[in-house]
C-alpha atoms as a PDB file:
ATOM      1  CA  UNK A   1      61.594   4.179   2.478  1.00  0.00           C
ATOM      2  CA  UNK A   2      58.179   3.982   1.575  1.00  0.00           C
ATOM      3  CA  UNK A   3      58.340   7.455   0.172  1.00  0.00           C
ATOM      4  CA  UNK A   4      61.066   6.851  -2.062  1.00  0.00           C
ATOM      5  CA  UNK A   5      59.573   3.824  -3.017  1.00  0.00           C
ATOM      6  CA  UNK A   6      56.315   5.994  -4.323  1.00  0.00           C
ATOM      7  CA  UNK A   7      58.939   8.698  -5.843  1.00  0.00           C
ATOM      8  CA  UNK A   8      60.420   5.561  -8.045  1.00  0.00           C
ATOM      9  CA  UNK A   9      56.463   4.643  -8.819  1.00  0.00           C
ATOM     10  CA  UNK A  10      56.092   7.511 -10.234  1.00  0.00           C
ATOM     11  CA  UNK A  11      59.132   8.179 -12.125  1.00  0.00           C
ATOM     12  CA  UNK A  12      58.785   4.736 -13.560  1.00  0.00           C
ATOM     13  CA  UNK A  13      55.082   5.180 -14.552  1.00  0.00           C
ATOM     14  CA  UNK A  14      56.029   8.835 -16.012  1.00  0.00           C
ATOM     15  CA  UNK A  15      58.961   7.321 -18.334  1.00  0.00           C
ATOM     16  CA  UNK A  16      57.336   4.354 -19.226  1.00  0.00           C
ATOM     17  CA  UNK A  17      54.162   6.506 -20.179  1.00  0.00           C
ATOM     18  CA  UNK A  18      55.966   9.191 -22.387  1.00  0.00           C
ATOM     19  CA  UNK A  19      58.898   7.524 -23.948  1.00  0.00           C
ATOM     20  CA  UNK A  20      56.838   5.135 -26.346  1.00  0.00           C
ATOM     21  CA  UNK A  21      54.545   8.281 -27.230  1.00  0.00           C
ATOM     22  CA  UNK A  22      57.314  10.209 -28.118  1.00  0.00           C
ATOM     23  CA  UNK A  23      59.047   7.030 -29.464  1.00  0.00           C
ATOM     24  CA  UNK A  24      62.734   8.857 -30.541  1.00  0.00           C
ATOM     25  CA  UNK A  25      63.011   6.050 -32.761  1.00  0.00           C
ATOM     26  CA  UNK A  26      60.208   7.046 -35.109  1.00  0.00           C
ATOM     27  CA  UNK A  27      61.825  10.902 -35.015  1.00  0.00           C
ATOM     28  CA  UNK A  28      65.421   9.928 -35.704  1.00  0.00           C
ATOM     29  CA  UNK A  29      64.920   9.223 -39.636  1.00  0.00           C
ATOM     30  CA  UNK A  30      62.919  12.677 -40.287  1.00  0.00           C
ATOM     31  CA  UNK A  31      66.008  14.496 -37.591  1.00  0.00           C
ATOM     32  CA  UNK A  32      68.362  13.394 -39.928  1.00  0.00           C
ATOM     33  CA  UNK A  33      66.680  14.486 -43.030  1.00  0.00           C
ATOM     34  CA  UNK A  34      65.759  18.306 -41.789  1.00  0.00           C
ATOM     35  CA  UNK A  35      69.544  18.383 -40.656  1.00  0.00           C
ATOM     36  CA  UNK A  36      70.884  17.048 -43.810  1.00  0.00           C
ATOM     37  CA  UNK A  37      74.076  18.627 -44.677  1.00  0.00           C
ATOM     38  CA  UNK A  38      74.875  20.427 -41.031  1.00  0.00           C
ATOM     39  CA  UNK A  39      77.641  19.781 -39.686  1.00  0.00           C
ATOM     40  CA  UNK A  40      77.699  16.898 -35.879  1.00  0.00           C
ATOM     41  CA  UNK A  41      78.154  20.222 -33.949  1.00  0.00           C
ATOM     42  CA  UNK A  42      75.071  21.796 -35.247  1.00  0.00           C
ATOM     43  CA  UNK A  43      72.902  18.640 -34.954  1.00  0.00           C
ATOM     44  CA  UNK A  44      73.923  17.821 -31.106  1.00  0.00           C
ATOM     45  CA  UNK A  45      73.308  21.363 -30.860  1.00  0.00           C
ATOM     46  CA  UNK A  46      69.669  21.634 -32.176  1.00  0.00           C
ATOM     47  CA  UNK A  47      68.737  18.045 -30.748  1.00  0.00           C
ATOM     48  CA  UNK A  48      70.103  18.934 -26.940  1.00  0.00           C
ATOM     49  CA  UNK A  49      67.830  22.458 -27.564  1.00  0.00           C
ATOM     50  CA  UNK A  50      64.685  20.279 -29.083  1.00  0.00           C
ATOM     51  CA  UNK A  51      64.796  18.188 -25.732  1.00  0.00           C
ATOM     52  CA  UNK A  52      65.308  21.276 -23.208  1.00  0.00           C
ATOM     53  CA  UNK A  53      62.504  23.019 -24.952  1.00  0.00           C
ATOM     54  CA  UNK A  54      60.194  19.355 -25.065  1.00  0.00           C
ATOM     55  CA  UNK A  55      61.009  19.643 -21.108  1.00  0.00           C
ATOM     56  CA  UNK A  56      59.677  23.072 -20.983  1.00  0.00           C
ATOM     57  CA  UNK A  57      56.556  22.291 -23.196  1.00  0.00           C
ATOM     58  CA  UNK A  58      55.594  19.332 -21.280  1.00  0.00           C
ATOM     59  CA  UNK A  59      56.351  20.546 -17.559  1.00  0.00           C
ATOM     60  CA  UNK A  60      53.819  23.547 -18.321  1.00  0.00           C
ATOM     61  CA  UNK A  61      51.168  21.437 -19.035  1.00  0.00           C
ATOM     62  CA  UNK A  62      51.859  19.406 -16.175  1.00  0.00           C
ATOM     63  CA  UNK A  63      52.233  22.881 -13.778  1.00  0.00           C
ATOM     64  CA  UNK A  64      48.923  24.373 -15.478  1.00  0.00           C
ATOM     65  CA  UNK A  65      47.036  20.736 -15.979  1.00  0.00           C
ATOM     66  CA  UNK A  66      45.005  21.110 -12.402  1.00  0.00           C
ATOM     67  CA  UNK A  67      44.025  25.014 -13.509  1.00  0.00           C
ATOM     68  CA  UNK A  68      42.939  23.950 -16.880  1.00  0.00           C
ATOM     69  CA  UNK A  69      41.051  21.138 -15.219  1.00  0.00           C
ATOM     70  CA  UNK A  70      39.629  23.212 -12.784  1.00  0.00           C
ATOM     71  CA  UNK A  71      38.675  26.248 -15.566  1.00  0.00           C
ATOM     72  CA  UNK A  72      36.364  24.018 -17.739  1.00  0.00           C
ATOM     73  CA  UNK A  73      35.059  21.551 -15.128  1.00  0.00           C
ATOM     74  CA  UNK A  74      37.029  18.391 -15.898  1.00  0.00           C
ATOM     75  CA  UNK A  75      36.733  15.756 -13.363  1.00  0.00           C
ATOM     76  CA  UNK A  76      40.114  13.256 -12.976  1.00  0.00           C
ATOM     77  CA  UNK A  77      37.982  10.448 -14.204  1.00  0.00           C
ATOM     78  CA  UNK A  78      37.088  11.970 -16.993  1.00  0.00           C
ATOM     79  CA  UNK A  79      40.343  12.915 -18.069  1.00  0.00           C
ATOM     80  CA  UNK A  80      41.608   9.470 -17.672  1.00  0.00           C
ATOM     81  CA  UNK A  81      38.953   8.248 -20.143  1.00  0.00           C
ATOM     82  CA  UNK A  82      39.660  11.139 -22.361  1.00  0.00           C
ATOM     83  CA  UNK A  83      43.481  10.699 -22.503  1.00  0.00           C
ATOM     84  CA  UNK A  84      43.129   6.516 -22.543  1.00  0.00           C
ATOM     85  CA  UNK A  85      40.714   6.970 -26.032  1.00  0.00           C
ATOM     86  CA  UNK A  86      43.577   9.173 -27.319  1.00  0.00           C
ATOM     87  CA  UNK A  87      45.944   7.156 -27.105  1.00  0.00           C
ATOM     88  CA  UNK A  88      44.241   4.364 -27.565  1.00  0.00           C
ATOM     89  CA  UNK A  89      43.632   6.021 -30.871  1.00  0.00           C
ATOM     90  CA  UNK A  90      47.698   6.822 -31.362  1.00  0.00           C
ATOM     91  CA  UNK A  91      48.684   3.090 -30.676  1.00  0.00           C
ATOM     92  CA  UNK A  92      46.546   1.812 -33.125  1.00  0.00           C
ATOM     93  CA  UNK A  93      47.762   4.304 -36.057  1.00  0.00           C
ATOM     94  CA  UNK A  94      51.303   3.243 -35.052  1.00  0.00           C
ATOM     95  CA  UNK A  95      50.203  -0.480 -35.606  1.00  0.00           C
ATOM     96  CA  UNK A  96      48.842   0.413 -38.636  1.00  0.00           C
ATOM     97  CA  UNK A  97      51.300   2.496 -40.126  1.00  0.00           C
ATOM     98  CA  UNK A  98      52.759   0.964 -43.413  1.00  0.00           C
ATOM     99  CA  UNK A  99      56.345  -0.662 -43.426  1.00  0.00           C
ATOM    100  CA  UNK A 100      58.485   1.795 -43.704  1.00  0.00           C
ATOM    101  CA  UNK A 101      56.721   4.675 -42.909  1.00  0.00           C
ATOM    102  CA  UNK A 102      58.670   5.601 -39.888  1.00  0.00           C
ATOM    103  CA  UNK A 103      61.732   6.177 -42.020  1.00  0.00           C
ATOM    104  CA  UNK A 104      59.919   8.325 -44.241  1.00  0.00           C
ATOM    105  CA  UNK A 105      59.651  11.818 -42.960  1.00  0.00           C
ATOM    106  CA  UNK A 106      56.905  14.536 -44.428  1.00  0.00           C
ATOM    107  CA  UNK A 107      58.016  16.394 -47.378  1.00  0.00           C
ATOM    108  CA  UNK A 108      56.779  19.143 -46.112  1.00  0.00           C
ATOM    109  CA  UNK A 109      57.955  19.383 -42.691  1.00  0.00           C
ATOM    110  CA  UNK A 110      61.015  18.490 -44.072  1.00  0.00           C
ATOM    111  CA  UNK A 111      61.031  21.342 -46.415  1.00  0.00           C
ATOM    112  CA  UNK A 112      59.552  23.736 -44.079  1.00  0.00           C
ATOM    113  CA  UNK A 113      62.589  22.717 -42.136  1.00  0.00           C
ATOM    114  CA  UNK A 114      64.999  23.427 -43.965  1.00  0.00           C
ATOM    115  CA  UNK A 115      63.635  26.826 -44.621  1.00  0.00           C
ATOM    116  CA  UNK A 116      64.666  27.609 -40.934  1.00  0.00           C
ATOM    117  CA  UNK A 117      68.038  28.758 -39.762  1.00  0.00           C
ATOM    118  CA  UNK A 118      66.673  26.513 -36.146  1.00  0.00           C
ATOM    119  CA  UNK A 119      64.421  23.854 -36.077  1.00  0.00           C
ATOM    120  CA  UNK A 120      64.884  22.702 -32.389  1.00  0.00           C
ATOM    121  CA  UNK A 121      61.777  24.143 -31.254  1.00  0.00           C
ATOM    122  CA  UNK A 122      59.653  23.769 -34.627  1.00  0.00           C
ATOM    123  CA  UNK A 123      59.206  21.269 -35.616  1.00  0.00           C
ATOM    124  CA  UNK A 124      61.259  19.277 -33.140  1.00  0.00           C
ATOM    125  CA  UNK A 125      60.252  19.819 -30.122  1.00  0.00           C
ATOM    126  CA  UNK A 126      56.905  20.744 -31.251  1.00  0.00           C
ATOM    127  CA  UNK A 127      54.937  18.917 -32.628  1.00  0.00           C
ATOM    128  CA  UNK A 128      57.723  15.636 -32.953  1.00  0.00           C
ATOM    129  CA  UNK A 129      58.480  15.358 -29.687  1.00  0.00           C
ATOM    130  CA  UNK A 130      55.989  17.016 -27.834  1.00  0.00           C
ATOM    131  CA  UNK A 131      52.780  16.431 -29.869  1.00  0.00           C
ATOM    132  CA  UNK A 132      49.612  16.079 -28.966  1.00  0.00           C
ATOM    133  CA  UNK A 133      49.919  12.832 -27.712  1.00  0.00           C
ATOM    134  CA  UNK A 134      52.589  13.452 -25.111  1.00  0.00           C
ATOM    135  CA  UNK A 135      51.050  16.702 -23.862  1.00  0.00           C
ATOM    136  CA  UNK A 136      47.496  14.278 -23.087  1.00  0.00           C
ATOM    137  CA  UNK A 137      49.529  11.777 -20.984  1.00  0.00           C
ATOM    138  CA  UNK A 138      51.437  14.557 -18.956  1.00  0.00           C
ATOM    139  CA  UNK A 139      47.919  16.528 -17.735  1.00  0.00           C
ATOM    140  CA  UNK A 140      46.985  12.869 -17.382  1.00  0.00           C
ATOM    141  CA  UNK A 141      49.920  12.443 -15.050  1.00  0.00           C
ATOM    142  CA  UNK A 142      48.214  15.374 -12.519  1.00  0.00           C
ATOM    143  CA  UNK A 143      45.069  12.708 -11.347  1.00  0.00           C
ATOM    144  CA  UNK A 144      48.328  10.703 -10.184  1.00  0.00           C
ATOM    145  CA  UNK A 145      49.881  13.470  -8.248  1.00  0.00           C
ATOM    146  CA  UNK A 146      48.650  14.004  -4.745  1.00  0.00           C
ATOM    147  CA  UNK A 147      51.543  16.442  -3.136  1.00  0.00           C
ATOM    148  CA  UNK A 148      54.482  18.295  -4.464  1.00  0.00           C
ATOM    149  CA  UNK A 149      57.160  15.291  -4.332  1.00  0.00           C
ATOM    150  CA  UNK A 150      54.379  13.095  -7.267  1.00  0.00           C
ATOM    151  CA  UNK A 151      55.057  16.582  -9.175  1.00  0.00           C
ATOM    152  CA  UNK A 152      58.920  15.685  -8.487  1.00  0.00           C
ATOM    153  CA  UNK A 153      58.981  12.110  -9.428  1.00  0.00           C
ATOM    154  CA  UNK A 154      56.913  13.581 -12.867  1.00  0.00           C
ATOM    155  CA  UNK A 155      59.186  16.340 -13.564  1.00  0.00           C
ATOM    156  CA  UNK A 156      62.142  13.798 -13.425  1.00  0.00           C
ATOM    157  CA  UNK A 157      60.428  11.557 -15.735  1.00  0.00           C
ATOM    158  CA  UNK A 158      60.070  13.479 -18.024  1.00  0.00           C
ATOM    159  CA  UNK A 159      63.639  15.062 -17.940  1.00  0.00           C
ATOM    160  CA  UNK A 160      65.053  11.417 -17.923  1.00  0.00           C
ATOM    161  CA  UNK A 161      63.073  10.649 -21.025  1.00  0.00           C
ATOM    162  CA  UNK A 162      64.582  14.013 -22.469  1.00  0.00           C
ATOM    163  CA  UNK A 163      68.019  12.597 -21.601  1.00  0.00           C
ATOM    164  CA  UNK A 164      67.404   9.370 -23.583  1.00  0.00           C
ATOM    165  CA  UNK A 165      65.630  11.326 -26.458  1.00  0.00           C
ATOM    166  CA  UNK A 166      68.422  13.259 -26.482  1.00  0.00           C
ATOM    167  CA  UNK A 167      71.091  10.311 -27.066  1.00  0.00           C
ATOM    168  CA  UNK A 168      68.999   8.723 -29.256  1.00  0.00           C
ATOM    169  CA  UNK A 169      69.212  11.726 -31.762  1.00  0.00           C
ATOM    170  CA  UNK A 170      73.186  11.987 -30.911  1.00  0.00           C
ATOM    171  CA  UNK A 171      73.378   8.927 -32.639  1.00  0.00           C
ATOM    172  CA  UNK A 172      70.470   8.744 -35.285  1.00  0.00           C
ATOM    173  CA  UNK A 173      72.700   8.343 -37.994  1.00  0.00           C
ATOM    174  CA  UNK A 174      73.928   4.926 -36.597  1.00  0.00           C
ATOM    175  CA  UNK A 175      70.957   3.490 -35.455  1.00  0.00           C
ATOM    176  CA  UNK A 176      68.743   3.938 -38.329  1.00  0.00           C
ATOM    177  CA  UNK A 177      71.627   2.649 -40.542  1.00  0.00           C
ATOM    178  CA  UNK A 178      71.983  -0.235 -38.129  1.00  0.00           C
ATOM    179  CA  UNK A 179      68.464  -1.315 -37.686  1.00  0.00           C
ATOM    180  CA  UNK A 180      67.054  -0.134 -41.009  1.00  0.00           C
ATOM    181  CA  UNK A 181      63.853   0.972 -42.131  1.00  0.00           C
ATOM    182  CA  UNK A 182      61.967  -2.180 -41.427  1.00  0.00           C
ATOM    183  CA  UNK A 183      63.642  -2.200 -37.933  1.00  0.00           C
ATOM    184  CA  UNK A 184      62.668   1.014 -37.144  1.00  0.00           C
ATOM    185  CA  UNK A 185      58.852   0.297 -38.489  1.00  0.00           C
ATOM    186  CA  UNK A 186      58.932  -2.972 -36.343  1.00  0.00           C
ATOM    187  CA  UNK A 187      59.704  -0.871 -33.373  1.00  0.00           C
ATOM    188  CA  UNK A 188      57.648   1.929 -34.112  1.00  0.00           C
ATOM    189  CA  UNK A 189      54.931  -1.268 -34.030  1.00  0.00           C
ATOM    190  CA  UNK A 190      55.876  -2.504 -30.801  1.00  0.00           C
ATOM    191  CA  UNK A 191      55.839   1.326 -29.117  1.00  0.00           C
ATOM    192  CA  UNK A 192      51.883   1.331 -30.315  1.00  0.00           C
ATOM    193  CA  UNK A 193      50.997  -1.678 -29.000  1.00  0.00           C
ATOM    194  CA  UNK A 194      52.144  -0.366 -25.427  1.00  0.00           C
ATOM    195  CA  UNK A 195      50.729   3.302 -26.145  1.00  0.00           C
ATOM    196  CA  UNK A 196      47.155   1.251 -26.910  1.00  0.00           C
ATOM    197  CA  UNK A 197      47.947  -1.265 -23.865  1.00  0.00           C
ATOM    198  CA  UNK A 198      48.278   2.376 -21.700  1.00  0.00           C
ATOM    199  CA  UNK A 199      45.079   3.785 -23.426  1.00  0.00           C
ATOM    200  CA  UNK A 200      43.070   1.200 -22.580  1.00  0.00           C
ATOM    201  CA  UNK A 201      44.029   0.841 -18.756  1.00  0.00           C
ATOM    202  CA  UNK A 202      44.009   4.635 -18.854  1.00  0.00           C
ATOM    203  CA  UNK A 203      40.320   4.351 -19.748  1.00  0.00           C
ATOM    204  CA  UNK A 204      39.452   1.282 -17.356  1.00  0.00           C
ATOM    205  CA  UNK A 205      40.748   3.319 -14.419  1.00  0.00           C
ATOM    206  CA  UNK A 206      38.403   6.491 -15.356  1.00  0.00           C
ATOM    207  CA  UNK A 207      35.431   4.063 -15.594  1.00  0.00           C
ATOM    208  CA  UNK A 208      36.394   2.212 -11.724  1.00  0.00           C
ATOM    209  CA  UNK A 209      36.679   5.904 -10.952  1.00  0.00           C
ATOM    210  CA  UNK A 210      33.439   6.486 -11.884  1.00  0.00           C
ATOM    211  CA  UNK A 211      31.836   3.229 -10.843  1.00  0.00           C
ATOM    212  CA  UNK A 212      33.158   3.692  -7.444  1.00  0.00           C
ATOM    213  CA  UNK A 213      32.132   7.450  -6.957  1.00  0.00           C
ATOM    214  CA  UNK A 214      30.462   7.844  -2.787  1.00  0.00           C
ATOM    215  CA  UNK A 215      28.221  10.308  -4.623  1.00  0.00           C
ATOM    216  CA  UNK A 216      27.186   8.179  -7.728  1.00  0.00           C
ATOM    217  CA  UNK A 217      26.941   5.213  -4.989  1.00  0.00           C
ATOM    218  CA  UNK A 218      24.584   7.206  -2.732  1.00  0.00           C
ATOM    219  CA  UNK A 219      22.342   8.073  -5.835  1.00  0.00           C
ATOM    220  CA  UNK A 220      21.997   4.660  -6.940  1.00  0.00           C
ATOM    221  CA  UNK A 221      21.507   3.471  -3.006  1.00  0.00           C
ATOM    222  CA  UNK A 222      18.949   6.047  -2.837  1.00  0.00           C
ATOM    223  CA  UNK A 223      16.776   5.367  -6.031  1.00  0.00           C
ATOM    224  CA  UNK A 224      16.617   1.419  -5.091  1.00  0.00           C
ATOM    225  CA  UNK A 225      15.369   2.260  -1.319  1.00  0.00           C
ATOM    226  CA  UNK A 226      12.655   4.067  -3.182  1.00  0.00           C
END
């Protein structure tokens, strides 16, 4: 029980991390403006490959986060810190993003779109859904992962949040023409205040992790016996 009970931790902390950072909200407007013109077949079609190939993106990182962390010396605290000023630094762009903005996609990504017979994996999957942002949280989500059923309750995280991307873009059309642009730009608000809330916690964990280092603790006992 217990077990499970740490498996549902995890999945929990993985969905609630990701899904506000790769807000589907924010990426239905600009979905609907590279597919302008395609037929429903062809837009399930490129948004169910956009969210296999997001899972694929984001479930390397997570596989090769503990080598890349190992290869240039980066200690778990440290990447906390790292990841919780990033998107500390996302959230508060979201917040202040103009009204509106959110409905507005690029000109030209949308152009650069268009130029594309497929645009599930660019610009889609990458950099809309899994952007910079995203891929920071998810080789954040390797300090939390002690044995091979953490990397589980990750990998199913993610994959839910996929699944939910995934319907969201099914029905863009009829969201963003239900909520409107100030609706979506409302939410897009709301998503940054949690990304900064995340950020911040991410950071204050790095620093207890630091603060409360045996090593750093037997340097500092060591220079006040002196």
């Amino acid at each position: 029980m217990s077990n499970l009970t740490h498996l549902w931790g995890i999945f929990l902390g993985t969905f609630i991390g990701l899904l506000p950072i790769i807000n589907p909200l924010a990426a239905a407007p600009t979905f609907l403006a590279m597919t302008e013109g395609d037929s429903e077949a062809w837009r399930r079609e490129q948004a169910f490959k956009g969210c296999l190939y997001m899972v694929v993106i984001l479930v390397s990182f997570l596989v090769g986060g503990t080598f890349i962390m190992g290869f240039f010396g980066i200690s778990i605290p440290g990447l906390r810190i790292a990841g919780g000023i990033l998107l500390t630094g996302i959230g508060m762009q979201m917040l202040a993003a103009a009204r509106g903005a959110a409905a507005q996609p690029d000109g030209e990504e949308r152009e650069a779109a268009r130029r594309k017979a497929d645009i599930s994996f660019s610009p889609l999957a990458m950099p809309m859904l899994s952007g910079p942002g995203s891929i920071a949280v998810t080789i954040g989500f390797t300090s939390l992962a002690e044995d091979w059923v953490d990397y589980v309750g990750i990998i199913l995280g993610i994959v839910a949040v996929a699944v939910v991307t995934y319907l969201v873009l099914r029905v863009a059309g009829r969201i963003v023409k239900f909520i409107g642009p100030v609706g979506v730009s409302a939410l897009t608000k709301i998503m940054g205040f949690l990304i900064m809330c995340i950020g911040v916690q991410f950071v204050v964990n790095g620093v207890l992790g630091i603060a409360t280092d045996p090593e750093l603790l037997r340097g500092i006992l060591s220079v006040l016996r002196r």
